[in-house]
PDB file of N, CA and C in Angstrom:
ATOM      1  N   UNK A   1      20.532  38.860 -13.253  1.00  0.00           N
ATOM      2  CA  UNK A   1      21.193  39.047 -14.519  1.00  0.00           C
ATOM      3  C   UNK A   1      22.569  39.674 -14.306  1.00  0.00           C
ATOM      4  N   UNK A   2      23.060  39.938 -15.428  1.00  0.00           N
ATOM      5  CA  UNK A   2      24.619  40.539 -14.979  1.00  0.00           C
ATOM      6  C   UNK A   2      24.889  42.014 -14.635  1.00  0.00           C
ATOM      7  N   UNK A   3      23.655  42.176 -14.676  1.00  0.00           N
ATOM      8  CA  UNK A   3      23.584  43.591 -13.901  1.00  0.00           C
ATOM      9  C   UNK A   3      22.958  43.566 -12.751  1.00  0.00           C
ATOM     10  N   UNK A   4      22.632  42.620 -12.031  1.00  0.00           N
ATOM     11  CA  UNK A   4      22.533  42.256 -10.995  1.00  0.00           C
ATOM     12  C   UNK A   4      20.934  42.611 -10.415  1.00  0.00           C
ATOM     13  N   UNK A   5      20.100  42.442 -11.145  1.00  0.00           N
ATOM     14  CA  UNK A   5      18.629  42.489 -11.149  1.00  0.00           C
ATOM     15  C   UNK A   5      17.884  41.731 -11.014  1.00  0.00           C
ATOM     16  N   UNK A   6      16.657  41.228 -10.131  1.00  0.00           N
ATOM     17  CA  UNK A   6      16.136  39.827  -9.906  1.00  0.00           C
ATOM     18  C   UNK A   6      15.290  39.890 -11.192  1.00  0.00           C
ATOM     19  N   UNK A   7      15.338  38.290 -11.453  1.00  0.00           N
ATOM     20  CA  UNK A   7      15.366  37.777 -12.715  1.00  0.00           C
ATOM     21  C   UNK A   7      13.707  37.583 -12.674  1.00  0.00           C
ATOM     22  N   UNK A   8      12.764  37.748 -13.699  1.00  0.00           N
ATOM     23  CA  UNK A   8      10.849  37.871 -13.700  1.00  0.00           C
ATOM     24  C   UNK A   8      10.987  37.307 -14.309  1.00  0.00           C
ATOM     25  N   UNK A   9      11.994  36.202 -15.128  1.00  0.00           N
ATOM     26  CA  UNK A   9      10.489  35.240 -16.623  1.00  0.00           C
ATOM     27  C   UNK A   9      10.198  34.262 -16.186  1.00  0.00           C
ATOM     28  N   UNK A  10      10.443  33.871 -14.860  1.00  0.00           N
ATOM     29  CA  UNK A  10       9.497  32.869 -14.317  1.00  0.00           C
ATOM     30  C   UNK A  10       8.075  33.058 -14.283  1.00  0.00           C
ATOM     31  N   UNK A  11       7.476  34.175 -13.651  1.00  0.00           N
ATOM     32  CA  UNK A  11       6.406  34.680 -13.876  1.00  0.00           C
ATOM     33  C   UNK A  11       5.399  34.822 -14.808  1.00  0.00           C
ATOM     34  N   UNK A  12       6.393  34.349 -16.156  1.00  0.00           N
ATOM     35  CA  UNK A  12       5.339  34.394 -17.322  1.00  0.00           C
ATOM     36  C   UNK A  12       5.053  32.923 -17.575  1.00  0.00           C
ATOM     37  N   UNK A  13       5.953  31.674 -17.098  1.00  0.00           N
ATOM     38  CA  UNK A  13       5.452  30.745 -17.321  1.00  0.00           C
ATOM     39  C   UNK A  13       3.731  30.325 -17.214  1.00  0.00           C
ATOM     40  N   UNK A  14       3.132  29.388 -17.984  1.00  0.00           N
ATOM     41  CA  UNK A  14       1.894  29.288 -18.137  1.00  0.00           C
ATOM     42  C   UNK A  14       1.638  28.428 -17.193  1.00  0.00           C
ATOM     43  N   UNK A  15       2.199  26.974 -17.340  1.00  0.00           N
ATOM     44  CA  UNK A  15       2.314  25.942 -16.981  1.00  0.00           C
ATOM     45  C   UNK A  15       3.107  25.191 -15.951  1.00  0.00           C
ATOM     46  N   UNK A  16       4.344  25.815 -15.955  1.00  0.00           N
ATOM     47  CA  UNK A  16       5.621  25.198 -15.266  1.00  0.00           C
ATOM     48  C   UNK A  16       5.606  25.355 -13.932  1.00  0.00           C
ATOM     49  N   UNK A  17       5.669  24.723 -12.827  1.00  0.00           N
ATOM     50  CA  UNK A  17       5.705  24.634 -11.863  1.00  0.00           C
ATOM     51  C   UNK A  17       4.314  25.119 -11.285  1.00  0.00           C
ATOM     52  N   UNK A  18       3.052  24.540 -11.953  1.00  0.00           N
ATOM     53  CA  UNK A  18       2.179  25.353 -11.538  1.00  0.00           C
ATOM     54  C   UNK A  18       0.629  23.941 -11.390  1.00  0.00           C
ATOM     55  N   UNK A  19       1.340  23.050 -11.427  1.00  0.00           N
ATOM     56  CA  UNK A  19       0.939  21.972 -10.967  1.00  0.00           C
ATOM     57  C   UNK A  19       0.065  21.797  -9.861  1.00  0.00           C
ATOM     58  N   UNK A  20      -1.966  21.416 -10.310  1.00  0.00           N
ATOM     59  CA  UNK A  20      -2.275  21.583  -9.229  1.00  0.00           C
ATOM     60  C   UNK A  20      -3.616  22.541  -9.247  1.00  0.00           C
ATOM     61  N   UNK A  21      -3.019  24.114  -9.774  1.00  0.00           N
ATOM     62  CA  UNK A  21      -3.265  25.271  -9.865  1.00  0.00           C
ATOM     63  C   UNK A  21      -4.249  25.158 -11.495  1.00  0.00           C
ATOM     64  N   UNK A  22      -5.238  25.893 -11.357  1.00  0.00           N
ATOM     65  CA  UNK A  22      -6.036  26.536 -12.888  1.00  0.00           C
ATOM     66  C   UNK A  22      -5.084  26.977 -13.193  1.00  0.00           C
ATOM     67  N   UNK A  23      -5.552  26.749 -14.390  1.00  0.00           N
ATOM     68  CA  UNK A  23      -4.605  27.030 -15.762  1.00  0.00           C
ATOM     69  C   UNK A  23      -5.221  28.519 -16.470  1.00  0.00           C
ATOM     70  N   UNK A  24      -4.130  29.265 -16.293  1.00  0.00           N
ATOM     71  CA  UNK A  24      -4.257  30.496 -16.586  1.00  0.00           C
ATOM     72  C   UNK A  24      -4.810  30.742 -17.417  1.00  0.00           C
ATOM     73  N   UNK A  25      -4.918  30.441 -19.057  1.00  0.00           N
ATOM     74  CA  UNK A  25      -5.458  30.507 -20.348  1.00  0.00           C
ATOM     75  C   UNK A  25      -6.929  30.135 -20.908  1.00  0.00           C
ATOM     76  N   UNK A  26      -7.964  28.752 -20.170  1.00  0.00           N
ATOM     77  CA  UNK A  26      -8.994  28.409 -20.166  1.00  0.00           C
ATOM     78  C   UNK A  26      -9.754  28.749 -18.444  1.00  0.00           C
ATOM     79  N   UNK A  27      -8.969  28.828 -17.759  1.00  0.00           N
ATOM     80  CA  UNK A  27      -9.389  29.196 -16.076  1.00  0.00           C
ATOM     81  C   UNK A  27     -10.384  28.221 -15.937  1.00  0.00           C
ATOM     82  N   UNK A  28     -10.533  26.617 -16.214  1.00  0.00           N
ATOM     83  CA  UNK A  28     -11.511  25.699 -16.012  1.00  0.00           C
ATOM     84  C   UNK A  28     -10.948  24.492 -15.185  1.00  0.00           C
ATOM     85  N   UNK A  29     -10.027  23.911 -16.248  1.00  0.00           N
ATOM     86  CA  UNK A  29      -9.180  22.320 -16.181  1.00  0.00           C
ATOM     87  C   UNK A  29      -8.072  23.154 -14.773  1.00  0.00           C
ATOM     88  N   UNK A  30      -7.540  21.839 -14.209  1.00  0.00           N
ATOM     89  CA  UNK A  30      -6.270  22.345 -13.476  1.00  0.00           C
ATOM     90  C   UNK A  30      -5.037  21.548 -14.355  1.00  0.00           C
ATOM     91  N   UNK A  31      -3.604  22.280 -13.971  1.00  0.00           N
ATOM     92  CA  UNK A  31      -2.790  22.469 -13.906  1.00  0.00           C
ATOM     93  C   UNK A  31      -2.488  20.630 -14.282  1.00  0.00           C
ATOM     94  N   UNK A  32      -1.871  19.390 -14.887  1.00  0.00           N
ATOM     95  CA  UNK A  32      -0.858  18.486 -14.614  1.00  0.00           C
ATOM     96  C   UNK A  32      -0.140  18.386 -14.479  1.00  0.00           C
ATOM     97  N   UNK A  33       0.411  17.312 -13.940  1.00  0.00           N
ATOM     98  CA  UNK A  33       1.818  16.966 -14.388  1.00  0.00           C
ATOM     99  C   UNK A  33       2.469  15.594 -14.602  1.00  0.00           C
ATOM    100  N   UNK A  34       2.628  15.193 -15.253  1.00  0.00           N
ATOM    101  CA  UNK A  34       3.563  13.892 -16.013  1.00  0.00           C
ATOM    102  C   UNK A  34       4.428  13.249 -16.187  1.00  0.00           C
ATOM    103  N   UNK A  35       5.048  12.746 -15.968  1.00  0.00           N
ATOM    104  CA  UNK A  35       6.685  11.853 -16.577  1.00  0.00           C
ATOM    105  C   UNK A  35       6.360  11.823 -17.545  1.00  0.00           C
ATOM    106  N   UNK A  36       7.339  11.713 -18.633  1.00  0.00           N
ATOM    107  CA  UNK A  36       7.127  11.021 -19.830  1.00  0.00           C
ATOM    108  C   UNK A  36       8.594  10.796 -19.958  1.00  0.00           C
ATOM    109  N   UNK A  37       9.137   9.701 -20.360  1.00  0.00           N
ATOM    110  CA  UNK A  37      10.737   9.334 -20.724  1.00  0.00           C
ATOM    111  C   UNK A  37      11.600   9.687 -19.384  1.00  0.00           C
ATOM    112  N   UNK A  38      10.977  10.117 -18.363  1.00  0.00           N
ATOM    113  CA  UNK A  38      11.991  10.314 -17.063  1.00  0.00           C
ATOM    114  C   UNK A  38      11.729  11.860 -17.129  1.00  0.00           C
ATOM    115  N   UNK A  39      11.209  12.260 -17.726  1.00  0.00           N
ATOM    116  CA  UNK A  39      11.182  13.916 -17.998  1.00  0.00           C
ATOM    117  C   UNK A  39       9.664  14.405 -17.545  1.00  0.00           C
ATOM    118  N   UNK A  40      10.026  15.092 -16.383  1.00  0.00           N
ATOM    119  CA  UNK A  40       8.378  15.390 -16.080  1.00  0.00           C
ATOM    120  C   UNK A  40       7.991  16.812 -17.161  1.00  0.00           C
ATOM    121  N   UNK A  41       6.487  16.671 -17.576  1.00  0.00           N
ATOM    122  CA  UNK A  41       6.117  17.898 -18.155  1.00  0.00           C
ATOM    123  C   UNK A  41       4.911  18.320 -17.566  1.00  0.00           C
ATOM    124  N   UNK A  42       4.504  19.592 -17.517  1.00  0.00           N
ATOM    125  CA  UNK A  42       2.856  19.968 -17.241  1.00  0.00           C
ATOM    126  C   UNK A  42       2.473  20.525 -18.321  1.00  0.00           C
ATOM    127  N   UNK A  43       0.664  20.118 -18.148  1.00  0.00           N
ATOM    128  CA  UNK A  43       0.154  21.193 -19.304  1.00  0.00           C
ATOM    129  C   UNK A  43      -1.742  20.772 -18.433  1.00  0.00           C
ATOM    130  N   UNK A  44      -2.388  21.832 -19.322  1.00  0.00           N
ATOM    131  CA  UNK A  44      -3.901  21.760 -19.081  1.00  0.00           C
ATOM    132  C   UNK A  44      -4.379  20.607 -20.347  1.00  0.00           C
ATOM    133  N   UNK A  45      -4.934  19.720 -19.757  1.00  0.00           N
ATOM    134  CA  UNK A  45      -5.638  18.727 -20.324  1.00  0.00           C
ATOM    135  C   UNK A  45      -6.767  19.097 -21.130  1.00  0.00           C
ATOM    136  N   UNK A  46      -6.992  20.504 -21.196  1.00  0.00           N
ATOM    137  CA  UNK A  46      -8.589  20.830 -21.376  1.00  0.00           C
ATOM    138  C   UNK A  46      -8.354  21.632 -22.674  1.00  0.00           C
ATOM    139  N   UNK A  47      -7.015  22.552 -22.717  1.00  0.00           N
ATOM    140  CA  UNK A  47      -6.459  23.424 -23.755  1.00  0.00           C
ATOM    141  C   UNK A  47      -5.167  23.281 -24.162  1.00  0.00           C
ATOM    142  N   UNK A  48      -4.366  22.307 -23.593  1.00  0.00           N
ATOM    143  CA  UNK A  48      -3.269  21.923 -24.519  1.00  0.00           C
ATOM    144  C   UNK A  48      -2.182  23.074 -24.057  1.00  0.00           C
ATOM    145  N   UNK A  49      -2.182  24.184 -23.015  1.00  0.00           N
ATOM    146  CA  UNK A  49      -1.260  24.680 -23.033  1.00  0.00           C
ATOM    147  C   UNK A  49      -0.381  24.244 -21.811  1.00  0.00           C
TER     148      UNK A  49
END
């Protein structure tokens, strides 16, 4: 940041780059990931997040 501090809100992502991996929120389904329109997205198939 501009105070020169390493940056954490990656860490809160649920989903993003986490492809693969249980899904933090139901801890059952794993992790996807998708194209859709050229645009990849992830989410849990099981809970929608």
């Amino acid at each position: 940041d501009i105070e020169g501090e390493q940056g954490w809100f990656q860490t809160e992502h649920r989903v993003y780059d986490r492809a693969g991996e249980r899904c933090i929120t139901c801890r059952k389904a794993r992790i996807v990931r998708r194209v859709v329109a050229g645009r990849s997205t992830c989410f849990c198939p099981r809970c929608q997040h």
